[in-house]
N, C-alpha and C. Protein backbone atom coordinates (compact mmCIF):
# COMPACT_ATOMS: atom_id res chain seq x y z
N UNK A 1 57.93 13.29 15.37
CA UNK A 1 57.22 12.80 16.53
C UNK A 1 56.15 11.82 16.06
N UNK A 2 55.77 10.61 16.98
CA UNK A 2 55.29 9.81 16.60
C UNK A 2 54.07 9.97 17.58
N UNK A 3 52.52 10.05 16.71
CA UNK A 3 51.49 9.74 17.55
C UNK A 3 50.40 8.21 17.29
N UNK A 4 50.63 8.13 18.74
CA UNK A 4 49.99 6.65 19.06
C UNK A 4 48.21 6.62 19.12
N UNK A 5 47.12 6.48 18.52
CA UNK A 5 45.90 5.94 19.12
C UNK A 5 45.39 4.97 19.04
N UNK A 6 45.65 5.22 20.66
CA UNK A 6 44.55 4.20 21.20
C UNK A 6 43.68 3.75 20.74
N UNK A 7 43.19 2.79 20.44
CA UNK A 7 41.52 2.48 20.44
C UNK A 7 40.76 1.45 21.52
N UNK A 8 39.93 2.07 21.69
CA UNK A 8 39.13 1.46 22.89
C UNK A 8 38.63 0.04 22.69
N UNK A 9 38.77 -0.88 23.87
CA UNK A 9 37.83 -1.95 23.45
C UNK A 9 36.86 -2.19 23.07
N UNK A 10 36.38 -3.45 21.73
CA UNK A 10 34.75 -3.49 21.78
C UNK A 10 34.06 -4.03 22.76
N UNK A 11 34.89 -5.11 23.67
CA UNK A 11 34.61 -5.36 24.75
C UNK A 11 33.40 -5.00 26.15
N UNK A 12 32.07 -5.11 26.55
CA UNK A 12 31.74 -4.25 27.92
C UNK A 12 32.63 -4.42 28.61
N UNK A 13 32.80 -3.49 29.39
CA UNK A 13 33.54 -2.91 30.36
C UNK A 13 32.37 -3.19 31.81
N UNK A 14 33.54 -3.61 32.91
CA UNK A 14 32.52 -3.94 34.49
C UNK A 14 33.18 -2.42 35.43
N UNK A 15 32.30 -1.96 36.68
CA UNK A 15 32.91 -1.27 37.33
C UNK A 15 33.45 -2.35 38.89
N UNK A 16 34.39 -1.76 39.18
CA UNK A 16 34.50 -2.85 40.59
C UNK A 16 35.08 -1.89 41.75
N UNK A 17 34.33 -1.99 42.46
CA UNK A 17 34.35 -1.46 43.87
C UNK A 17 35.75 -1.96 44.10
N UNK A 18 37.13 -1.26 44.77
CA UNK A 18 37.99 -1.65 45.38
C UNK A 18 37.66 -1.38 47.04
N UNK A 19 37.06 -2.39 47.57
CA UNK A 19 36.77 -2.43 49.10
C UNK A 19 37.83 -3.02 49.73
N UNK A 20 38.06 -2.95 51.05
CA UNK A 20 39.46 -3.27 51.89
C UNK A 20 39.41 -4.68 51.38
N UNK A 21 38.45 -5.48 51.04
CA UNK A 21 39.10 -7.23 51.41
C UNK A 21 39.71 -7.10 49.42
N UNK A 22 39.23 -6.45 48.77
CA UNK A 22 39.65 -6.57 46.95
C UNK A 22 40.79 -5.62 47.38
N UNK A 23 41.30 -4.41 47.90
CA UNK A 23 42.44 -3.90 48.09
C UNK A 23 43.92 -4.93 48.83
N UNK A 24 43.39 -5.66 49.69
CA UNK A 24 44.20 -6.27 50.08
C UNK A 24 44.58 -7.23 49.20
N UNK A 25 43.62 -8.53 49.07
CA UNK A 25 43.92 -9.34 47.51
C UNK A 25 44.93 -8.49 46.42
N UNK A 26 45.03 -7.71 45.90
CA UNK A 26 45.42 -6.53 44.95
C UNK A 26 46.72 -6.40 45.55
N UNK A 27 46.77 -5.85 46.18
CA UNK A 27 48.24 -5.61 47.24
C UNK A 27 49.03 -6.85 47.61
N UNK A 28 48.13 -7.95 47.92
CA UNK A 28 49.39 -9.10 47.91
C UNK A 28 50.09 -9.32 46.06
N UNK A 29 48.49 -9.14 45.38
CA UNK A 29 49.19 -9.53 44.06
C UNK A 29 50.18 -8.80 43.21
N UNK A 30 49.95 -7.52 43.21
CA UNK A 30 50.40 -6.11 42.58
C UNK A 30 51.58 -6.38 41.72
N UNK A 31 52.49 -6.40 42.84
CA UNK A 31 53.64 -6.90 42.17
C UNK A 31 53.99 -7.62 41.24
N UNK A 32 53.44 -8.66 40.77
CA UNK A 32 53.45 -9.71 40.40
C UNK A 32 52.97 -9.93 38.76
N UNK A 33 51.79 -8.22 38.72
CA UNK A 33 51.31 -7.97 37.51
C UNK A 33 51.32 -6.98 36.87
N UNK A 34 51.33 -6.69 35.75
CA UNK A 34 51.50 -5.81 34.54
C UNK A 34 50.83 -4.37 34.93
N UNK A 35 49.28 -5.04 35.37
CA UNK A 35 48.53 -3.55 35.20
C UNK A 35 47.26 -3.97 36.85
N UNK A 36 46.94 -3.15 37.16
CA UNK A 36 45.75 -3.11 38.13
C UNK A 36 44.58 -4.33 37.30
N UNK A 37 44.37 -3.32 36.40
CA UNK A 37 43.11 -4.15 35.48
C UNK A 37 43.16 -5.54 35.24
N UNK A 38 45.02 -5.68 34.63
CA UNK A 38 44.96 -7.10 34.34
C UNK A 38 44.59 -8.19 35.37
N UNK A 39 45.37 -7.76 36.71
CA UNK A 39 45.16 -8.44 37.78
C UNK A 39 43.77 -8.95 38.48
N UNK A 40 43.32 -7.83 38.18
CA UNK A 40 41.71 -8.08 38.66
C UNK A 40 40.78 -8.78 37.64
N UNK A 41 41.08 -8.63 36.35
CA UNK A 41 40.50 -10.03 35.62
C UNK A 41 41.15 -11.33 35.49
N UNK A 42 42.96 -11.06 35.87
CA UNK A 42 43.40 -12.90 36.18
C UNK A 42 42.35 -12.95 37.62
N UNK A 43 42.42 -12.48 38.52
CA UNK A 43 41.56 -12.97 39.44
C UNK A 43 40.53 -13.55 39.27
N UNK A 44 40.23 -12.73 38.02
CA UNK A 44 38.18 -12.59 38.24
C UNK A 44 37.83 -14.41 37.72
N UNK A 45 38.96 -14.44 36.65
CA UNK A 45 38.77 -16.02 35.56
C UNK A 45 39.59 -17.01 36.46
N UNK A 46 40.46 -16.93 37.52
CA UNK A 46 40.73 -18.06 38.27
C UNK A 46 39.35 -18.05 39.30
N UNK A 47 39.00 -17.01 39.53
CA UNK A 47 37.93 -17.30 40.60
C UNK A 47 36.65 -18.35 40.09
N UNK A 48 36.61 -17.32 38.63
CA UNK A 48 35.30 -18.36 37.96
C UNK A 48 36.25 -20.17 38.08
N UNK A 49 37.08 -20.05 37.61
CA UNK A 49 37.87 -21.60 37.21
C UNK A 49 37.19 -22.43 38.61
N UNK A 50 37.89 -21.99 39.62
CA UNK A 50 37.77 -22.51 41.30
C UNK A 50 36.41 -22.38 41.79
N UNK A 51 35.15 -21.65 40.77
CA UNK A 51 33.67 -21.98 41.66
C UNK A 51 33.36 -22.74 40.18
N UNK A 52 33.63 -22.85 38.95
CA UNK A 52 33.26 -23.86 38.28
C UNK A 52 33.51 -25.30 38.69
N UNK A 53 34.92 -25.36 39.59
CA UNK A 53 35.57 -26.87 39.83
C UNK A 53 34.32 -27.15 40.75
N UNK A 54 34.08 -26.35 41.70
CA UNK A 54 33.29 -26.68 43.49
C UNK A 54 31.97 -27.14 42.86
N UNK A 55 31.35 -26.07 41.50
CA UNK A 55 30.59 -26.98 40.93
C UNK A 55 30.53 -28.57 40.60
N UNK A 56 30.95 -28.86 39.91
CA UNK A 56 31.55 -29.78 39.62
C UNK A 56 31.60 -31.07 40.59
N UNK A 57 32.37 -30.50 41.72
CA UNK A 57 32.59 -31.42 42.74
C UNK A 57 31.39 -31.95 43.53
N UNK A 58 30.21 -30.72 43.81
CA UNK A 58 29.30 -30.76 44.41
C UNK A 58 28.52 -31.53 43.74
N UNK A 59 28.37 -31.55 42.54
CA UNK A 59 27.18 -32.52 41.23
C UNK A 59 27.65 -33.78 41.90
N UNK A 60 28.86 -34.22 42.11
CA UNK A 60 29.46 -35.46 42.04
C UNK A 60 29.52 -36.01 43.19
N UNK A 61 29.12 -35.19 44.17
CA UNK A 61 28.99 -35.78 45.32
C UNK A 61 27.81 -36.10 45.79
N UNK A 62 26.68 -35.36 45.01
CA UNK A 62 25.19 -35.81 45.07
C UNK A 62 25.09 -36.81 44.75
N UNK A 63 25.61 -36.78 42.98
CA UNK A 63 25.44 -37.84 42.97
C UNK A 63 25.94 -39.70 43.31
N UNK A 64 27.37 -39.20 43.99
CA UNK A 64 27.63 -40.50 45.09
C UNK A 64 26.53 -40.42 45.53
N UNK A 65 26.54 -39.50 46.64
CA UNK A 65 25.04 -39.94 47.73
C UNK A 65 23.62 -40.79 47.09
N UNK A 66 23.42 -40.40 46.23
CA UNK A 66 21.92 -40.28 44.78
C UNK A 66 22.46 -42.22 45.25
N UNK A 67 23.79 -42.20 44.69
CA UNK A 67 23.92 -43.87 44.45
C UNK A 67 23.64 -44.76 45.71
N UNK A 68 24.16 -44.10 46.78
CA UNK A 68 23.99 -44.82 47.98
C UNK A 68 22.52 -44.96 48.42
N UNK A 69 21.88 -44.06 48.34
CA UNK A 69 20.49 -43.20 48.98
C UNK A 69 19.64 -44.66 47.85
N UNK A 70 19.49 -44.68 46.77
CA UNK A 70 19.12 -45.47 46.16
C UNK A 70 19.44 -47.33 46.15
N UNK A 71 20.67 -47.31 46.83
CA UNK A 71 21.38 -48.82 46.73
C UNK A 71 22.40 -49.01 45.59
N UNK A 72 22.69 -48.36 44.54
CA UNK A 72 23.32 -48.61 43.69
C UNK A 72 25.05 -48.31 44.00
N UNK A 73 25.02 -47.99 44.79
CA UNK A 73 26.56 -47.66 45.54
C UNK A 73 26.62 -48.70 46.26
N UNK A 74 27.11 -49.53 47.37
CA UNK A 74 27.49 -50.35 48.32
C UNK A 74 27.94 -49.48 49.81
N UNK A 75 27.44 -49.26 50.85
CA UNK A 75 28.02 -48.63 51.21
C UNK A 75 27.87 -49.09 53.18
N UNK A 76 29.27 -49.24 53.51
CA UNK A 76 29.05 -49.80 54.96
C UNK A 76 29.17 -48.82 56.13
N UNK A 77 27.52 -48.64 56.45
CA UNK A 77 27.49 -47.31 57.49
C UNK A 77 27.89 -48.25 58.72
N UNK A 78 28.08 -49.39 58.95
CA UNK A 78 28.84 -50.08 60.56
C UNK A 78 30.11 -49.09 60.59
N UNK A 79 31.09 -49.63 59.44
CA UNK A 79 32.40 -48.73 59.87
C UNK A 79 32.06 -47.67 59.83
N UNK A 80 31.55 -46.63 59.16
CA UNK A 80 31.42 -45.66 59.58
C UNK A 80 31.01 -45.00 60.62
N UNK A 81 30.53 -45.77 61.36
CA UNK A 81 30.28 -45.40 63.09
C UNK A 81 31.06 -45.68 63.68
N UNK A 82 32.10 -46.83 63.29
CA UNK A 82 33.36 -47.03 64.23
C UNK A 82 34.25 -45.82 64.02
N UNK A 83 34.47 -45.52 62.72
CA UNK A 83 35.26 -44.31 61.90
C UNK A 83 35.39 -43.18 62.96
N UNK A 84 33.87 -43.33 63.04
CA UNK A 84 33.06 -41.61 64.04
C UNK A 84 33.48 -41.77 65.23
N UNK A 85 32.72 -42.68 66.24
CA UNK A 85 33.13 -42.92 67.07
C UNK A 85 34.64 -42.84 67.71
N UNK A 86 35.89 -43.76 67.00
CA UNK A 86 37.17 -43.48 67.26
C UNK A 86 37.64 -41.83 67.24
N UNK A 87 36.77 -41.28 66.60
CA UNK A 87 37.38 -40.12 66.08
C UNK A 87 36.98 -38.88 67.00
N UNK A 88 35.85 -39.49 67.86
CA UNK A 88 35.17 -39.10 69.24
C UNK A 88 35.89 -39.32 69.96
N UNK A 89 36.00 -40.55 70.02
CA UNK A 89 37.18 -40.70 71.48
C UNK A 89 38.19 -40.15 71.75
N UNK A 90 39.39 -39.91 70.58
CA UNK A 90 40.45 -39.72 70.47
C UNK A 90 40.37 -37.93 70.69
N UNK A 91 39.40 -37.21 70.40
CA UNK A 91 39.38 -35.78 70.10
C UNK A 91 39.32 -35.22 71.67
């Protein structure tokens, strides 16, 4: 007979509440993955991935604005009231 040990990660370890909206997430994914645990840390590192991008996006949109707000952008607020406007009318 062959005995296996385990050894524990050196890793910290997180606790995570499974509340109905993380049970459901979990339940669409389940299938799909190896282990409970694994699933909930692919989640955890796409989630970071997708609020690192929004980061990201948000810096870059300041700083468009930063360019406009300053003059260093070009930017024609006429059409953009026609833009608005049409987009009034039509709604």
């Amino acid at each position: 007979m062959v005995h296996f040990c385990a050894l524990a990660t050196s890793h910290p370890r997180v606790q995570v509440t499974v509340d109905p909206e993380l049970a459901e997430a979990l339940a669409a994914q389940l299938d799909h993955a190896s282990s409970r645990s694994r699933l909930i840390r692919d989640l955890a590192l796409r989630g970071a991935e997708a609020q690192r991008h929004d980061r990201e996006r948000e810096a870059e949109a300041l700083e468009y604005l930063a360019g406009i707000a300053n003059g260093e952008i070009d930017f024609d607020f006429d059409a953009l009231r026609e833009i608005h406007a049409e987009r009034e009318h039509s709604a």
